[in-house]
C-alpha atoms as a PDB file:
ATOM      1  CA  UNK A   1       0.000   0.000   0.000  1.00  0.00           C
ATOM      2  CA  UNK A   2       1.155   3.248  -0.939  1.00  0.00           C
ATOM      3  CA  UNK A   3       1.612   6.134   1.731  1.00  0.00           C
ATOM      4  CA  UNK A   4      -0.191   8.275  -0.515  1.00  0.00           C
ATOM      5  CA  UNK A   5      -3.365   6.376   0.194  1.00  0.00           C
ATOM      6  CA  UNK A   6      -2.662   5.640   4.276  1.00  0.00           C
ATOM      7  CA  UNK A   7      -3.954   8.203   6.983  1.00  0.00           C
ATOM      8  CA  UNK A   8      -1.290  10.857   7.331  1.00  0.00           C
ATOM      9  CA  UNK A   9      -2.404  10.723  10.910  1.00  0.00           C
ATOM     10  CA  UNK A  10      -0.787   7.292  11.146  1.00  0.00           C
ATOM     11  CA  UNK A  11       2.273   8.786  10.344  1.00  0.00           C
ATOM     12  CA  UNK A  12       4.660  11.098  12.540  1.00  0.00           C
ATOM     13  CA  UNK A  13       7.055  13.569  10.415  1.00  0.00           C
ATOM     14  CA  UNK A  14      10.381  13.168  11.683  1.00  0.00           C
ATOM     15  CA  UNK A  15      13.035  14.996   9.927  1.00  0.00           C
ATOM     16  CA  UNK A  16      13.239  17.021   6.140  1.00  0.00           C
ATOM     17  CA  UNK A  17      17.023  16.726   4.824  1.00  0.00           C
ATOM     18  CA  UNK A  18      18.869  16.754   1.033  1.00  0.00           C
ATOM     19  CA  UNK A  19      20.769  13.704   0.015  1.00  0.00           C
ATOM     20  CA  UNK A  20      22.645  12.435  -2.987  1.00  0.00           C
ATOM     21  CA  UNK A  21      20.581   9.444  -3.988  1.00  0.00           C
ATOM     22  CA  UNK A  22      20.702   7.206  -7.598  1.00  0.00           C
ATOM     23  CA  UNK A  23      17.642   5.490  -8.492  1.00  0.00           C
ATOM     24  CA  UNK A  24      17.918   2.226  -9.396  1.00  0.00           C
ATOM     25  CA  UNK A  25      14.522   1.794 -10.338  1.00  0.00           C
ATOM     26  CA  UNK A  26      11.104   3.400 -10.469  1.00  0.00           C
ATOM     27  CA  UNK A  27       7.386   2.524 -10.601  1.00  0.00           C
ATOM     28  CA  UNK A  28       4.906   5.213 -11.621  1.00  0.00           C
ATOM     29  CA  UNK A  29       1.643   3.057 -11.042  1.00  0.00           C
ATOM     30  CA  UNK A  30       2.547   2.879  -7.173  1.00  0.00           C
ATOM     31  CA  UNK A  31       4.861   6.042  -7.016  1.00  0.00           C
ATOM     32  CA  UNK A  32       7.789   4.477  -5.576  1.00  0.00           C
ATOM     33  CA  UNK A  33      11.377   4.855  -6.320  1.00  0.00           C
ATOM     34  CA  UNK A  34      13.998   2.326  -5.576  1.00  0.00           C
ATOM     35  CA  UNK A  35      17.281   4.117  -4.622  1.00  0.00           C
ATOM     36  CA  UNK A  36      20.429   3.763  -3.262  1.00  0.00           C
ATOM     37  CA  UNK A  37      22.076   6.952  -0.675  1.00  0.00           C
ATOM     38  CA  UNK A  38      25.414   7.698  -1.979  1.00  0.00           C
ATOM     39  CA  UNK A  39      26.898   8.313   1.758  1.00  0.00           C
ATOM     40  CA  UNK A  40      25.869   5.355   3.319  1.00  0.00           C
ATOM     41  CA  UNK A  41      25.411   3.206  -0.362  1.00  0.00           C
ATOM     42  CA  UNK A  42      22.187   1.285   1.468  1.00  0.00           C
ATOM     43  CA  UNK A  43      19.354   1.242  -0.690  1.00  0.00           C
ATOM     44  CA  UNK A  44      15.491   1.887   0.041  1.00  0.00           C
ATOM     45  CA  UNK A  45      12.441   2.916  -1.083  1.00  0.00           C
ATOM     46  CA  UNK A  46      10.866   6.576  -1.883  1.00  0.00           C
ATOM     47  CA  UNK A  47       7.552   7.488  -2.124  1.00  0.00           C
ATOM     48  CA  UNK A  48       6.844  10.167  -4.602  1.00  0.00           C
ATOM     49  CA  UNK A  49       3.627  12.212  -3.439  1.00  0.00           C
ATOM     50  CA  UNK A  50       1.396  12.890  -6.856  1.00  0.00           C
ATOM     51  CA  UNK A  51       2.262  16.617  -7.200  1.00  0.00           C
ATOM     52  CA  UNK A  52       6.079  15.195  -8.007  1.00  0.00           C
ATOM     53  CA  UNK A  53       6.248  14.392 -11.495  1.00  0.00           C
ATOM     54  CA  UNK A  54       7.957  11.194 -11.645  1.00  0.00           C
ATOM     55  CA  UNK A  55       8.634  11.815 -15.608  1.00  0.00           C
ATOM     56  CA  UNK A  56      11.780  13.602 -15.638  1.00  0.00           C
ATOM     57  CA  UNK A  57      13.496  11.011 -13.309  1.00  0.00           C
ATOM     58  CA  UNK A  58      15.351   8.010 -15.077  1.00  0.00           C
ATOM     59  CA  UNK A  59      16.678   4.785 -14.040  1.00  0.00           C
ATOM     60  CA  UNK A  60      20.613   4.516 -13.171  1.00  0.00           C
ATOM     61  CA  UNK A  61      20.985   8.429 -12.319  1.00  0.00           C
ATOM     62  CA  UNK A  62      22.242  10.484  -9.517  1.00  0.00           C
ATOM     63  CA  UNK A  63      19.863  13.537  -7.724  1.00  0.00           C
ATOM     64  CA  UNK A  64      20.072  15.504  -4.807  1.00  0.00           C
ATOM     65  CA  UNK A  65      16.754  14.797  -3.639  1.00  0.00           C
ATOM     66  CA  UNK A  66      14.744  16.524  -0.778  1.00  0.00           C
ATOM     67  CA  UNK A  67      12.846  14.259   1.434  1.00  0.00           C
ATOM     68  CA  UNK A  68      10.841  14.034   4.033  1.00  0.00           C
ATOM     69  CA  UNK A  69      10.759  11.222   6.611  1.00  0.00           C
ATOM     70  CA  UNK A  70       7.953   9.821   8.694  1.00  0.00           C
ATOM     71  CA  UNK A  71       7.767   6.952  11.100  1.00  0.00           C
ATOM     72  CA  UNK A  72       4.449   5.017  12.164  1.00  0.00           C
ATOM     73  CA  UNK A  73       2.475   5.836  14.918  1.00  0.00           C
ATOM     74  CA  UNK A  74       1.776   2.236  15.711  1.00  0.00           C
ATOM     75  CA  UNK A  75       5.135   0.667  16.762  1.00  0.00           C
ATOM     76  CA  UNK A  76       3.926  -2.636  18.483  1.00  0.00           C
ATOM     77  CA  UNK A  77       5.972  -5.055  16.175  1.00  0.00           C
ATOM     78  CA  UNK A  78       9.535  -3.255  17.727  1.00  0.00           C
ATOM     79  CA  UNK A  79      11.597  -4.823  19.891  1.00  0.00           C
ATOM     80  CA  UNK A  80      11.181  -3.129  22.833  1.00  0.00           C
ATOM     81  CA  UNK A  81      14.860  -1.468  23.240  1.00  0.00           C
ATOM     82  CA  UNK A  82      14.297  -0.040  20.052  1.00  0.00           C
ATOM     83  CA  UNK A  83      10.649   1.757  20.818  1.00  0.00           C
ATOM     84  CA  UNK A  84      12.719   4.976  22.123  1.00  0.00           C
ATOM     85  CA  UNK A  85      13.974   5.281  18.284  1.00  0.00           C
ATOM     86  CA  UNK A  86      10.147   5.939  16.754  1.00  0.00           C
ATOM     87  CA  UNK A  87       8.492   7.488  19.508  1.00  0.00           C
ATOM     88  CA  UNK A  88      11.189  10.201  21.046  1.00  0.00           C
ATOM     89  CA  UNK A  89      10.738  13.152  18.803  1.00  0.00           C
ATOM     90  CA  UNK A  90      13.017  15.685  20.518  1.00  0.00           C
ATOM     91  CA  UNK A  91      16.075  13.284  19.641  1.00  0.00           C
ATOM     92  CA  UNK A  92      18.278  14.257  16.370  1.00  0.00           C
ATOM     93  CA  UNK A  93      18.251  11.347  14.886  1.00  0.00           C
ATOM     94  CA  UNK A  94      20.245  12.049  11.398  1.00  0.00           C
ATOM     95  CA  UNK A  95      19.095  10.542   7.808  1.00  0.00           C
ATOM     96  CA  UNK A  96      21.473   7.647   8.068  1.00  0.00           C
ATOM     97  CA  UNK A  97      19.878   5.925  11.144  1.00  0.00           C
ATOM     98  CA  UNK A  98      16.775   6.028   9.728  1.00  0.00           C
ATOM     99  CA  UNK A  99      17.984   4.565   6.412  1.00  0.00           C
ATOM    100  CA  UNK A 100      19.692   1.759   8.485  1.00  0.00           C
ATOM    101  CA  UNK A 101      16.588   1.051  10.592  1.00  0.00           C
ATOM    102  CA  UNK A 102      14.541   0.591   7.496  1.00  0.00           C
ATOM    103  CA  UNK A 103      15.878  -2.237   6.784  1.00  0.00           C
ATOM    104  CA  UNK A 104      14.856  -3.541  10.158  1.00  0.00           C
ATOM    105  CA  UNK A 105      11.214  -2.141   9.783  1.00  0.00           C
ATOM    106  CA  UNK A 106      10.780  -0.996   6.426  1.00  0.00           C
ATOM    107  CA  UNK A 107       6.753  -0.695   6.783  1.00  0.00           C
ATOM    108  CA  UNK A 108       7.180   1.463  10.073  1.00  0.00           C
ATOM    109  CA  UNK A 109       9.510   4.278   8.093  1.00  0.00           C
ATOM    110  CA  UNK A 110       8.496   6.201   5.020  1.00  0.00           C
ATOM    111  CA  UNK A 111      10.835   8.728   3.033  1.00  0.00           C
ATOM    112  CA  UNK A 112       8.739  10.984   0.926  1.00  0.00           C
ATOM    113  CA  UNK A 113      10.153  12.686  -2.399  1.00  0.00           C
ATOM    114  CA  UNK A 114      10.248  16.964  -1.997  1.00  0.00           C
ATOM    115  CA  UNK A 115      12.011  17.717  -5.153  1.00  0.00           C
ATOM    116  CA  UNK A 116      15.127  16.251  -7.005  1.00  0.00           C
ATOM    117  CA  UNK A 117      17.616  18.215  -8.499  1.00  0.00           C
ATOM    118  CA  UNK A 118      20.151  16.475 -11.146  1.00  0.00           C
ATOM    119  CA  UNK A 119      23.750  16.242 -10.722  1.00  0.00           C
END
């Protein structure tokens, strides 16, 4: 299911940030991007709101994109010495540790597509 069609209210906003990112792949029926961060070279999935025209980006290129990132409300499926990570909001938590922990809990952390810029 696409973010785009959840309850924003099930979502908290976390952080807005600019990274270096090459898609790898892209899907305009679900608006999702696959991509890889060129810092940390971990891929993971963007979700490009409908207002982002997904036309202009290609396969196999480099952006700085803008994105937003949101974690879930509901964290019940977290192991318990991890809880602290989703619900403490006061915490700076950078754009790398939530890149690593969505590959933990990739349904319970969304990036969202801003803008992209090319290279």
């Amino acid at each position: 299911m696409s973010f785009s069609s959840e309850s924003k209210s099930d979502w908290v906003f976390r952080i807005f940030d600019r990274r270096t990112v090459s898609v790898r792949a892209k899907n305009e029926q679900v608006r999702k991007l696959a991509a890889v961060d060129m810092s940390t070279s971990l891929p993971f999935g963007i979700d490009v709101p409908a207002d982002v025209p997904m036309t202009e980006l290609e396969a196999e290129k480099s952006y700085f994109a803008s994105l937003k990132v949101y974690t879930a409300r509901d964290v019940a499926e977290v192991f318990p010495e991890l809880v602290d990570f989703f619900r403490v909001l006061d915490v700076d938590q950078s754009m790398e540790d939530f890149i690593k922990a969505y590959w933990l809990y990739p349904k319970l952390i969304r990036f969202e597509l801003v803008k992209t810029e090319p290279l």
